[in-house]
N, C-alpha and C. Protein backbone atom coordinates (compact mmCIF):
# COMPACT_ATOMS: atom_id res chain seq x y z
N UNK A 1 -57.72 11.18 -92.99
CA UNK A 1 -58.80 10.66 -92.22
C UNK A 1 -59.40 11.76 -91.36
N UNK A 2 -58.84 13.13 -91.67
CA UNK A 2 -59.53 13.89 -90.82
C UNK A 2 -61.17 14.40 -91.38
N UNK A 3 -61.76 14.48 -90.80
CA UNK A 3 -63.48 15.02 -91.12
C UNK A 3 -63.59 16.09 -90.79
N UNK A 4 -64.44 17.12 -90.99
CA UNK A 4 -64.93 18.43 -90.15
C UNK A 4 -66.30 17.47 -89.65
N UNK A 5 -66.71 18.56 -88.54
CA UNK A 5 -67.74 17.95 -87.72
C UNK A 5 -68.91 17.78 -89.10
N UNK A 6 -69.85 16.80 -88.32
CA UNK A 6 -71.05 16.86 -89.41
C UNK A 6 -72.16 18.19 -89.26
N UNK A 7 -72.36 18.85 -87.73
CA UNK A 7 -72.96 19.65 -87.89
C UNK A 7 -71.92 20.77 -87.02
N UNK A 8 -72.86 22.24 -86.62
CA UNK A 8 -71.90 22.93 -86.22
C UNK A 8 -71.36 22.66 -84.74
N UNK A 9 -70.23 23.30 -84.38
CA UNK A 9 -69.70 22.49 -82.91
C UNK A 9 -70.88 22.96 -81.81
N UNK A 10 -71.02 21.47 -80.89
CA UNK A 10 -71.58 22.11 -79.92
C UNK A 10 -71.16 22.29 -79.18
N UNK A 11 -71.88 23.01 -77.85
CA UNK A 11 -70.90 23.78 -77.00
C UNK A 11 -70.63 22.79 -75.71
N UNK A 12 -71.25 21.46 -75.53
CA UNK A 12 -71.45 20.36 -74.57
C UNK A 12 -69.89 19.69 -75.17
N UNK A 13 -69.37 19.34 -73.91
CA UNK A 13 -67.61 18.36 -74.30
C UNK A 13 -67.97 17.18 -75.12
N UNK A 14 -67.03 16.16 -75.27
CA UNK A 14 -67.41 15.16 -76.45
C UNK A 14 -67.62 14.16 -75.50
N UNK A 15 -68.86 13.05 -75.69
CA UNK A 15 -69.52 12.41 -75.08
C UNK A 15 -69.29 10.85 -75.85
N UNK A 16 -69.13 10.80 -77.03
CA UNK A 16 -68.89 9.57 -78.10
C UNK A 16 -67.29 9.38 -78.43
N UNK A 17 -66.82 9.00 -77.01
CA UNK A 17 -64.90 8.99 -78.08
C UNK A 17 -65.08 7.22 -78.37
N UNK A 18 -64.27 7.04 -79.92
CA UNK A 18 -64.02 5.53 -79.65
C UNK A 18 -62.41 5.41 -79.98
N UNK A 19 -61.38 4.69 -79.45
CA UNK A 19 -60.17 5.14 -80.16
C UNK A 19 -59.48 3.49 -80.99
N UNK A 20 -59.31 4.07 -82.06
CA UNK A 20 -58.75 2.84 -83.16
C UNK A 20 -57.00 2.64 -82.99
N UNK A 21 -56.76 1.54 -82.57
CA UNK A 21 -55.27 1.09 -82.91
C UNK A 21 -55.29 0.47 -84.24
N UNK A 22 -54.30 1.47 -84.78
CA UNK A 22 -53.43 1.08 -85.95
C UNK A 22 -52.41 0.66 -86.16
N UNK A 23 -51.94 -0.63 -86.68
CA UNK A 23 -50.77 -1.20 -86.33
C UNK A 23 -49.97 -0.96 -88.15
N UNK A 24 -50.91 -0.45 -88.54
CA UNK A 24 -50.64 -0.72 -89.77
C UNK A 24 -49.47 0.39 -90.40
N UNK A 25 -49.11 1.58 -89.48
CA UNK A 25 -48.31 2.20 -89.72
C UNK A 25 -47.16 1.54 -89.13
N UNK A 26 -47.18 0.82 -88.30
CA UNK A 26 -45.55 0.54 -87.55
C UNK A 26 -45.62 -1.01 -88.31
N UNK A 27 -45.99 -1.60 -88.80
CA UNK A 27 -46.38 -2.69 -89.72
C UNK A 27 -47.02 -2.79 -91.14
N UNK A 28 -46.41 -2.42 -92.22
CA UNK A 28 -47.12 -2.45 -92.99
C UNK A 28 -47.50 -3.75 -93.73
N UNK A 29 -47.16 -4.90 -93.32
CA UNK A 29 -47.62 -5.78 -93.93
C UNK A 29 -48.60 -6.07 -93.06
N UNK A 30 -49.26 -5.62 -91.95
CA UNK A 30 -50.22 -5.99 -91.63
C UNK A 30 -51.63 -5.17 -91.86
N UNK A 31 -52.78 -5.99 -92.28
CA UNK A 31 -54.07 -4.92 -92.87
C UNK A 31 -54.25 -3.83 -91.62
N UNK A 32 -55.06 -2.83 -92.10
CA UNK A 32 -55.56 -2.03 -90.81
C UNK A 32 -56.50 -2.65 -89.98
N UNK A 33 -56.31 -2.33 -88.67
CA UNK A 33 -57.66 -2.73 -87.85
C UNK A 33 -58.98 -2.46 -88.03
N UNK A 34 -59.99 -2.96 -87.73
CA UNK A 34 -61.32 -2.45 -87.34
C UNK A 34 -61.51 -2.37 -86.32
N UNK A 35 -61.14 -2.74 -85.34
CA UNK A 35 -61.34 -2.74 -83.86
C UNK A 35 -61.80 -1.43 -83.18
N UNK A 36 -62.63 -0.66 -82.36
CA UNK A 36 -62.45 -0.08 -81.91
C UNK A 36 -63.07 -0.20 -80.13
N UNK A 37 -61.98 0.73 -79.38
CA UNK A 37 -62.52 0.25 -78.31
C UNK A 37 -62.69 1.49 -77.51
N UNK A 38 -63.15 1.61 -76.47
CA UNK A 38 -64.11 2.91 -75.40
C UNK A 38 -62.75 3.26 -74.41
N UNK A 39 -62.75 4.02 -74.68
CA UNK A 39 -61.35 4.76 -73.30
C UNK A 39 -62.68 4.96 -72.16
N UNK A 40 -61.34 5.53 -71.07
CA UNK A 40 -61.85 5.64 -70.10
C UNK A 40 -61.83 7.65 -70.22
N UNK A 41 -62.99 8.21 -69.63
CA UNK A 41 -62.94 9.50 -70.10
C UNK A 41 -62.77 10.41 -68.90
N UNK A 42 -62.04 11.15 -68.79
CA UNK A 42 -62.15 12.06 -67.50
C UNK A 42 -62.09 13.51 -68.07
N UNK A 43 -62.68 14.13 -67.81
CA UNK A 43 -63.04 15.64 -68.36
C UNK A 43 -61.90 16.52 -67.16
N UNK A 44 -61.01 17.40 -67.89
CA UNK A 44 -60.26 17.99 -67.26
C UNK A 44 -60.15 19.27 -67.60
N UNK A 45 -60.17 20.72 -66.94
CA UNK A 45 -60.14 22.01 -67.92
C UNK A 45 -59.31 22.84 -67.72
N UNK A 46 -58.91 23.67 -68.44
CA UNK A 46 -58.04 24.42 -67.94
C UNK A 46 -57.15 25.18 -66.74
N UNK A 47 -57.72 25.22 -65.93
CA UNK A 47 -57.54 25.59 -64.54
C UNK A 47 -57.25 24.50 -63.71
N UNK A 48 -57.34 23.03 -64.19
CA UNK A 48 -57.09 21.69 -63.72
C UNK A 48 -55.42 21.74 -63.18
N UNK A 49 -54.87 21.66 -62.09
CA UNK A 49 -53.52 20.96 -62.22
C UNK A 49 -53.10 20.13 -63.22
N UNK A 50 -52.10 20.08 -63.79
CA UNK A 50 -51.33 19.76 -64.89
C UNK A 50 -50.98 18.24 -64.54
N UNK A 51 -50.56 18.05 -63.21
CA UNK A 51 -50.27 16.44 -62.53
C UNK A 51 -51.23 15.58 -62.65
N UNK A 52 -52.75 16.01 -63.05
CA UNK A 52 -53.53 14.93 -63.05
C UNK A 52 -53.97 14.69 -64.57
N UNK A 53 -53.03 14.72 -65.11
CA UNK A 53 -52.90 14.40 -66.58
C UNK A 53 -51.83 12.53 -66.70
N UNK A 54 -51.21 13.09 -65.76
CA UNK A 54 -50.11 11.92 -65.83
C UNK A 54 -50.56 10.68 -65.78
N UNK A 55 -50.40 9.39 -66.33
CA UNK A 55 -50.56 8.09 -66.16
C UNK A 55 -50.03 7.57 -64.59
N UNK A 56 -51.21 7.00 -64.44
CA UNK A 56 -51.42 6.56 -62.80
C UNK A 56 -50.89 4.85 -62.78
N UNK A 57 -50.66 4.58 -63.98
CA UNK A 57 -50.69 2.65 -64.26
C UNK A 57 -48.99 2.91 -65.37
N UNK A 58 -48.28 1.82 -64.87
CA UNK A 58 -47.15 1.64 -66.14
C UNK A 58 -47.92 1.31 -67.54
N UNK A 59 -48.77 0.56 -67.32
CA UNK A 59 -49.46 0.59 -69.04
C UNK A 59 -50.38 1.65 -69.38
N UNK A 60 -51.03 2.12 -68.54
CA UNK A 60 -51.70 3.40 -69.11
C UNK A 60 -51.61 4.25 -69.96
N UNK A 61 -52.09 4.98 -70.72
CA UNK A 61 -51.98 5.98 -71.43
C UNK A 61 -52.77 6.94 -71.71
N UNK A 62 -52.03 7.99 -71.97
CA UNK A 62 -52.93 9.04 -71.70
C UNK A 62 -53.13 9.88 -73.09
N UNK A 63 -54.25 10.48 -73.25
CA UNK A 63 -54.50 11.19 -74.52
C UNK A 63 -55.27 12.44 -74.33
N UNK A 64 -55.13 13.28 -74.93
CA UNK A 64 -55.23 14.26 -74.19
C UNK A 64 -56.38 15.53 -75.20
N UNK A 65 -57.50 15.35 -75.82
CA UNK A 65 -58.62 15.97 -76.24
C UNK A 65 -58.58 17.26 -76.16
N UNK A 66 -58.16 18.27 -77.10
CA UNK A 66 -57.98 19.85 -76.49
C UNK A 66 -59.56 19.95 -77.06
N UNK A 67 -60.91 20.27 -76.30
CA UNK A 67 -61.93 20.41 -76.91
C UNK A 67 -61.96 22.11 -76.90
N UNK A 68 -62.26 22.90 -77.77
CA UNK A 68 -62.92 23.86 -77.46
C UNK A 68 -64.00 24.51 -78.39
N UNK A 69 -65.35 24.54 -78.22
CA UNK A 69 -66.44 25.00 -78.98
C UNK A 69 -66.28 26.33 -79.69
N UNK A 70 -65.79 26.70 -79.26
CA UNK A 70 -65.48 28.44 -79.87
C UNK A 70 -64.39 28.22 -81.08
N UNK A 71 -63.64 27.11 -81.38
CA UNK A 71 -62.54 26.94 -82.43
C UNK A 71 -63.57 25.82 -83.33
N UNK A 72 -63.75 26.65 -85.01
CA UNK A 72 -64.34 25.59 -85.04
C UNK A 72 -63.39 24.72 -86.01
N UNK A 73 -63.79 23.56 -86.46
CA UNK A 73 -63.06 22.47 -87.12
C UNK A 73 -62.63 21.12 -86.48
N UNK A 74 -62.21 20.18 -86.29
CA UNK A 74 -62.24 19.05 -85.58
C UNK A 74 -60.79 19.28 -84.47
N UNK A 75 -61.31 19.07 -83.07
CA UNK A 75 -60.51 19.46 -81.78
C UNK A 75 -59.17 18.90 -82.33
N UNK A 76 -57.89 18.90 -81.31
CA UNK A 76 -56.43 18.21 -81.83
C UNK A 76 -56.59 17.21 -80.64
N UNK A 77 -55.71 15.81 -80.93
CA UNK A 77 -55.68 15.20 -80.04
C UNK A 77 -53.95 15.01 -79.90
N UNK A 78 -53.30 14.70 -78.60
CA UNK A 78 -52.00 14.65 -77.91
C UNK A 78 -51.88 13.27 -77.36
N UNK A 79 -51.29 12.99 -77.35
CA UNK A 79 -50.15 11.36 -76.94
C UNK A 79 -49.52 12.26 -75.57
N UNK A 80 -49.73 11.67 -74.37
CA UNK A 80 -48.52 12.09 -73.31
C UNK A 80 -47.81 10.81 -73.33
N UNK A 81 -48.43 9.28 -73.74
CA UNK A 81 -47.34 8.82 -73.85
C UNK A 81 -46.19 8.54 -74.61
N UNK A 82 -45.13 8.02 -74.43
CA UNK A 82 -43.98 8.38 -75.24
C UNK A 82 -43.97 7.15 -76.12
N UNK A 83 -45.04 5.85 -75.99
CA UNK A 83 -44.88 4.99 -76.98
C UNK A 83 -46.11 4.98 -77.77
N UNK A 84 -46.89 5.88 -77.93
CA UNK A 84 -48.35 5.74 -78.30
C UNK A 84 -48.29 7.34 -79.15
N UNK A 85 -48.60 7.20 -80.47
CA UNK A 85 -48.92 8.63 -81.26
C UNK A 85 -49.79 8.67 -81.69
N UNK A 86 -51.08 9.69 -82.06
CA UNK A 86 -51.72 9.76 -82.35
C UNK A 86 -52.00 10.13 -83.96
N UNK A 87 -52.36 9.70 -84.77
CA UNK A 87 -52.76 9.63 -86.27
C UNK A 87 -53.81 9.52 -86.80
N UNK A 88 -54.62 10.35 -86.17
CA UNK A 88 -55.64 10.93 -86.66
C UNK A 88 -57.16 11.21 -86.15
N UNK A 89 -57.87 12.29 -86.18
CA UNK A 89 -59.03 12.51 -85.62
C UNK A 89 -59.95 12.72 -86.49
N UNK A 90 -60.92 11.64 -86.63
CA UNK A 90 -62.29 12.09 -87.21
C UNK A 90 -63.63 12.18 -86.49
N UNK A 91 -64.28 13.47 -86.97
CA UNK A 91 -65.63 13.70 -86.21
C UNK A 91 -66.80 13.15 -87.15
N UNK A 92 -67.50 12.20 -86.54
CA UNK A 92 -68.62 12.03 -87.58
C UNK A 92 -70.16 12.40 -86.65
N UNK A 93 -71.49 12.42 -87.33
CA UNK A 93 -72.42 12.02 -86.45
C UNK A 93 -72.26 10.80 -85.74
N UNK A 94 -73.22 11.05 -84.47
CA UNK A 94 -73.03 9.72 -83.69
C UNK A 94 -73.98 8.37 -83.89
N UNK A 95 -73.88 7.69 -84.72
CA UNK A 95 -75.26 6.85 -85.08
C UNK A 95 -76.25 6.24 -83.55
N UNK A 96 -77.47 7.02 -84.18
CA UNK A 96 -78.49 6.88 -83.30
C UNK A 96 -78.59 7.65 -81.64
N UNK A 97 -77.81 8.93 -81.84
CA UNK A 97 -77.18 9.71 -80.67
C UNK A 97 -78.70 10.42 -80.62
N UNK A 98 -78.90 11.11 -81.93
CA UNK A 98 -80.31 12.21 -82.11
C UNK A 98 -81.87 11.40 -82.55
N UNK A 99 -82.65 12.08 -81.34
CA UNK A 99 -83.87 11.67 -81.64
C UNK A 99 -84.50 12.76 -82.87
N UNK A 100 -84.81 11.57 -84.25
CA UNK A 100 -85.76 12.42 -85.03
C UNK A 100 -86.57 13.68 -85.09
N UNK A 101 -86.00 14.95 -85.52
CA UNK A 101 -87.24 15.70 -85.48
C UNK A 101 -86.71 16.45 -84.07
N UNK A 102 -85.97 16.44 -83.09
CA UNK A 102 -85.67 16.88 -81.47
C UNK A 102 -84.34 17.73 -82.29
N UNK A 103 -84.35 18.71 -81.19
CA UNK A 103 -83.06 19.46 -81.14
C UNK A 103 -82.12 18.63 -80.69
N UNK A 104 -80.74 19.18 -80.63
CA UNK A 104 -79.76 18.00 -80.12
C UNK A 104 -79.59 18.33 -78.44
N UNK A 105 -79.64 17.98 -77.97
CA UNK A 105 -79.75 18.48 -76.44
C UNK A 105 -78.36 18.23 -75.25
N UNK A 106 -77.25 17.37 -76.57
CA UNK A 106 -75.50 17.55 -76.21
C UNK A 106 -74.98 16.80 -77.08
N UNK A 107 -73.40 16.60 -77.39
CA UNK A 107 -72.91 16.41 -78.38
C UNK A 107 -73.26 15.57 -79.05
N UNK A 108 -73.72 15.69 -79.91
CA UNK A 108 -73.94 14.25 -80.70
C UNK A 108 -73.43 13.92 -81.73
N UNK A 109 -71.92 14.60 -81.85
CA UNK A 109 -70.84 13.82 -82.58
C UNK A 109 -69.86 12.63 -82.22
N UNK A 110 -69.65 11.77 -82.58
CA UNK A 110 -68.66 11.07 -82.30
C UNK A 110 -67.03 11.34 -83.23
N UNK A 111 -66.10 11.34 -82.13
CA UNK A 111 -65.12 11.30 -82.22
C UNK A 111 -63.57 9.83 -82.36
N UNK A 112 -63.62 9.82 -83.24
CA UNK A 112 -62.99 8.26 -83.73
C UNK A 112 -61.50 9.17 -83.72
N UNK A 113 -60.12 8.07 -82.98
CA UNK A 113 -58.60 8.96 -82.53
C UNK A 113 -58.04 7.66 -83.05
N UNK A 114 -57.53 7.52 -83.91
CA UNK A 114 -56.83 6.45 -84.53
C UNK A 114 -55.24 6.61 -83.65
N UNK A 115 -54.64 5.80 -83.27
CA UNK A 115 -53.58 5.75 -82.84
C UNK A 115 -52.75 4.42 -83.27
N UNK A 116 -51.40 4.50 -82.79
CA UNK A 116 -50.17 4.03 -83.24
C UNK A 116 -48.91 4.19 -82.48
N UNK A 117 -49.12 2.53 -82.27
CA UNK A 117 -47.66 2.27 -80.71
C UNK A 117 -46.12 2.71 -82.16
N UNK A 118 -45.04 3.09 -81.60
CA UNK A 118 -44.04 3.33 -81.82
C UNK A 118 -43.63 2.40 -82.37
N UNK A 119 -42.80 2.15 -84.03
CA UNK A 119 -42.40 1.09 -84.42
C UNK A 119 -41.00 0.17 -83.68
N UNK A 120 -41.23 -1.40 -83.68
CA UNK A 120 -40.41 -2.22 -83.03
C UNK A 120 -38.77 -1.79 -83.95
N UNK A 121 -38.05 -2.02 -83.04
CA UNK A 121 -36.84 -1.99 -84.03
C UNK A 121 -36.09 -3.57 -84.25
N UNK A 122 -35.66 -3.98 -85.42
CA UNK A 122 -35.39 -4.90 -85.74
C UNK A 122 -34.07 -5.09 -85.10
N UNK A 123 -33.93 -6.59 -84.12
CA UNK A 123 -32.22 -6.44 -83.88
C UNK A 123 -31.42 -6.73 -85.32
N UNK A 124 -30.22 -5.96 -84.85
CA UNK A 124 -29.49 -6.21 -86.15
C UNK A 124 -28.67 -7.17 -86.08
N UNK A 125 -28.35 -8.16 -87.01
CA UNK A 125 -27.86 -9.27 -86.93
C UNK A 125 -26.50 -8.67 -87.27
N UNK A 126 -25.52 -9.43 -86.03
CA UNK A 126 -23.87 -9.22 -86.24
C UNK A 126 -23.28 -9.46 -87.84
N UNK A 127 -24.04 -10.85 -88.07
CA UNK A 127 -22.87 -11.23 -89.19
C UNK A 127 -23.39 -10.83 -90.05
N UNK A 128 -24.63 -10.45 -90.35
CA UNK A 128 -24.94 -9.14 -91.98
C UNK A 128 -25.64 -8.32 -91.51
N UNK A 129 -24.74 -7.25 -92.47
CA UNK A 129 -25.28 -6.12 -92.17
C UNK A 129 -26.74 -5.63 -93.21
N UNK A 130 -27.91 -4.69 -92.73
CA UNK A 130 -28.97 -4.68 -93.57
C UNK A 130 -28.38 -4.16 -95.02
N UNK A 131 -29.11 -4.73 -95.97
CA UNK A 131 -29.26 -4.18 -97.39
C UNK A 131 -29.68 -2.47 -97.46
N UNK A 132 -28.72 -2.13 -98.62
CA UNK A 132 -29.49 -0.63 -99.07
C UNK A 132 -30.79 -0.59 -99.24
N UNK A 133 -31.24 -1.38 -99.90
CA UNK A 133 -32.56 -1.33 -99.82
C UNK A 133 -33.49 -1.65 -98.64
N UNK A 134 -33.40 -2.52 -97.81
CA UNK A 134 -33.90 -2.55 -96.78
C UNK A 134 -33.81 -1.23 -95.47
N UNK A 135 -32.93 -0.34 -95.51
CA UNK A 135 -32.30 0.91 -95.21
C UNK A 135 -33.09 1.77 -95.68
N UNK A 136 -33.05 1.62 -96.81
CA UNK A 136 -34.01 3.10 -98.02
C UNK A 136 -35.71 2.28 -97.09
N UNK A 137 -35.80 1.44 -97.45
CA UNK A 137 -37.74 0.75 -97.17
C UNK A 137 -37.55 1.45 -95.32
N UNK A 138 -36.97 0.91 -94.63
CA UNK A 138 -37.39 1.78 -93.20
C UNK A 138 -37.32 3.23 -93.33
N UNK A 139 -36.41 3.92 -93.88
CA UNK A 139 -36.68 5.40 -94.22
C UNK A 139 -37.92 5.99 -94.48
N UNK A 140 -38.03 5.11 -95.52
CA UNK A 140 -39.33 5.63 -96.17
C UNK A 140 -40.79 5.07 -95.72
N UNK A 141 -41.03 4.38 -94.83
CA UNK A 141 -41.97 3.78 -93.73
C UNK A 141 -41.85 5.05 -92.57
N UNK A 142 -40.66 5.11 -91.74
CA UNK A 142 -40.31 6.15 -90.80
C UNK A 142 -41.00 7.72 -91.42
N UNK A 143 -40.67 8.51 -92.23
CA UNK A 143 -40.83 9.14 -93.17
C UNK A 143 -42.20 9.37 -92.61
N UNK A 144 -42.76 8.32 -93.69
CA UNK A 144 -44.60 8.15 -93.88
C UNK A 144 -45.41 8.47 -92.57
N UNK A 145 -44.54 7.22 -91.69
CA UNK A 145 -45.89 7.39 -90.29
C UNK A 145 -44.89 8.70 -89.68
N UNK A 146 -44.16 9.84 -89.95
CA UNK A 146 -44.02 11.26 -89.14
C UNK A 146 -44.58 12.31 -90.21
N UNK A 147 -44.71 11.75 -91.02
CA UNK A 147 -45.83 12.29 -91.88
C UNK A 147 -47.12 12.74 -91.64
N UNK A 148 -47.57 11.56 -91.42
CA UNK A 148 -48.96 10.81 -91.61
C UNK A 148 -49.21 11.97 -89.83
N UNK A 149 -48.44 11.96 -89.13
CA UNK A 149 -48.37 12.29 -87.26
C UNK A 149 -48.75 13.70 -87.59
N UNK A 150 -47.92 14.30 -87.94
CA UNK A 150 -47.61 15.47 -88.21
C UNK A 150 -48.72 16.69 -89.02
N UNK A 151 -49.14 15.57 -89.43
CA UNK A 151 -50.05 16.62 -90.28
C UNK A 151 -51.50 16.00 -90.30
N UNK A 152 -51.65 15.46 -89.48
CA UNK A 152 -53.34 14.54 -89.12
C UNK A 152 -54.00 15.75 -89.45
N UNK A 153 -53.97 16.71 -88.59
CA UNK A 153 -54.97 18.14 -88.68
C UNK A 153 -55.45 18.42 -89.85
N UNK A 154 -54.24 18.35 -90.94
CA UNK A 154 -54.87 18.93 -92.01
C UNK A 154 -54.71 17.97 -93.31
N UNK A 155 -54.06 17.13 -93.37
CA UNK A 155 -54.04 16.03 -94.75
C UNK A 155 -54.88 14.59 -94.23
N UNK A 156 -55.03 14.16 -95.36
CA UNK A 156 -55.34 12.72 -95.04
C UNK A 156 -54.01 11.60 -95.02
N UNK A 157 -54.68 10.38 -94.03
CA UNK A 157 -53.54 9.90 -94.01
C UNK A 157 -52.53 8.99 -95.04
N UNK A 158 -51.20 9.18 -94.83
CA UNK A 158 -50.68 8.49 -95.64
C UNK A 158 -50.41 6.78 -96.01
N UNK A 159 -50.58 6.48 -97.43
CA UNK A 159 -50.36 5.05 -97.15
C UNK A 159 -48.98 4.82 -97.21
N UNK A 160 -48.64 3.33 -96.26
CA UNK A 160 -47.41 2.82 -95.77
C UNK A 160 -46.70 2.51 -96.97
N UNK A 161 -45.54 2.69 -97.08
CA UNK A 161 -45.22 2.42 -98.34
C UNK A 161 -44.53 0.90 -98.19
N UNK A 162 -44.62 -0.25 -99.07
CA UNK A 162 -44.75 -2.01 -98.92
C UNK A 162 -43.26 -1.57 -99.16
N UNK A 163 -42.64 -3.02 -98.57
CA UNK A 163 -41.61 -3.17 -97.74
C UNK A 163 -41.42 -4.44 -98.99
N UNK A 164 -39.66 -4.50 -99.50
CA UNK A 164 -39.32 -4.65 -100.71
C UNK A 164 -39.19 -6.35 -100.39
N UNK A 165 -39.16 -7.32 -101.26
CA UNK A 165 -39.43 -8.54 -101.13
C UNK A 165 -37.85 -9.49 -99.83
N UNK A 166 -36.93 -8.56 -100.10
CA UNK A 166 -35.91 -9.01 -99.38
C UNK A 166 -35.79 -8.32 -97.67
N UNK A 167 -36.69 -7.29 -97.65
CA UNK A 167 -36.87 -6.80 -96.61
C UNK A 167 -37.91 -7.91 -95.39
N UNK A 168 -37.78 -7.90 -93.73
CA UNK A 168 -38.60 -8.71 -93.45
C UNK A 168 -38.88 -7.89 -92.19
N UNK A 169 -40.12 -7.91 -92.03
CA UNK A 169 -40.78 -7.18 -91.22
C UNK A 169 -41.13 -8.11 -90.00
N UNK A 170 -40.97 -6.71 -88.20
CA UNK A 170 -41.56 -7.39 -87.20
C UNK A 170 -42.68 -6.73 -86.95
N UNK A 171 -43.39 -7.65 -86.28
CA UNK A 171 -44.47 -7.56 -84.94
C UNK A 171 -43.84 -7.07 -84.36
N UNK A 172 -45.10 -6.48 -84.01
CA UNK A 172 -44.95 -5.53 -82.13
C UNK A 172 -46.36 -5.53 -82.07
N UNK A 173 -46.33 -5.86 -80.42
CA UNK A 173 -47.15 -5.77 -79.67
C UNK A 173 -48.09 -4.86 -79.52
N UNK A 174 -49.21 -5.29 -79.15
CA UNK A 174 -49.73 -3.90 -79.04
C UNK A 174 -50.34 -3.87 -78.07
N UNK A 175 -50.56 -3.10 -77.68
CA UNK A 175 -50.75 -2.36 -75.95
C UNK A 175 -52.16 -1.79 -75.83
């Protein structure tokens, strides 16, 4: 799901973030979202204290945009929180950002950050223990979405691999 920008980077910070929860990696029986919704944006730069990065709210979260115009290819994005990862950044044009025929006069890409709360863990029931196969299917789910994390920058993302008919999948919440 990663894009290169549509045109070349500009040198104005990113003005269009929208960020997508995906549940569909810590759930694969559930479809992907469409949802997307508007963070709250605070522009912070290098020379910024490091403390005002931190989440100010127990539910908050923080994400963290390394923009820089001089690198080109689509910026990296960071999770500071410890239940929230990020899986993937795409830059597209911003629909209806540029007036016809006008120079662009600041960013007028949008930036779409797909993210993904940490998968729930299933309690394990005392009197049976999980199946090999149900063992091998979380492996290979686990696997996928540190996959899929890991290499946003440069692959596209991976699909979840379906979870075997005796296997039974939870919900989790999403935040």
């Amino acid at each position: 799901m990663n894009g290169a920008p549509a045109s070349p980077t500009p040198a104005d910070p990113p003005y269009y973030v929208l960020i997508a929860h995906s549940q569909s990696l810590s759930n694969p029986a559930q479809p992907p979202s469409t949802s997307l919704s508007h963070p709250v944006i605070e522009y912070h730069y290098a020379d910024d204290a490091p403390d005002t990065l931190l989440a100010r709210s127990p539910g908050e979260h923080v994400l963290v945009l390394d923009y820089d115009p001089a690198r080109p290819g689509s910026p990296t994005v960071k999770s500071l929180s410890p239940d929230l990862a990020v899986s993937a950044v795409k830059v597209v044009d911003a629909p209806g950002a540029a007036v016809a025929g006008e120079p662009a006069l600041s960013n007028n890409n949008m930036y779409v950050i797909t993210t993904t709360t940490r998968p729930t863990e299933n309690p394990l029931d005392d009197d049976e223990p999980p199946s090999v196969h149900e063992i091998l299917a979380q492996y290979k789910q686990r696997n996928a979405i540190l996959r899929s994390i890991l290499d946003y920058p440069n692959a596209p993302p991976i699909p979840p691999e379906p979870s075997p008919p005796s296997a039974t999948s939870a919900t989790s919440p999403q935040t």
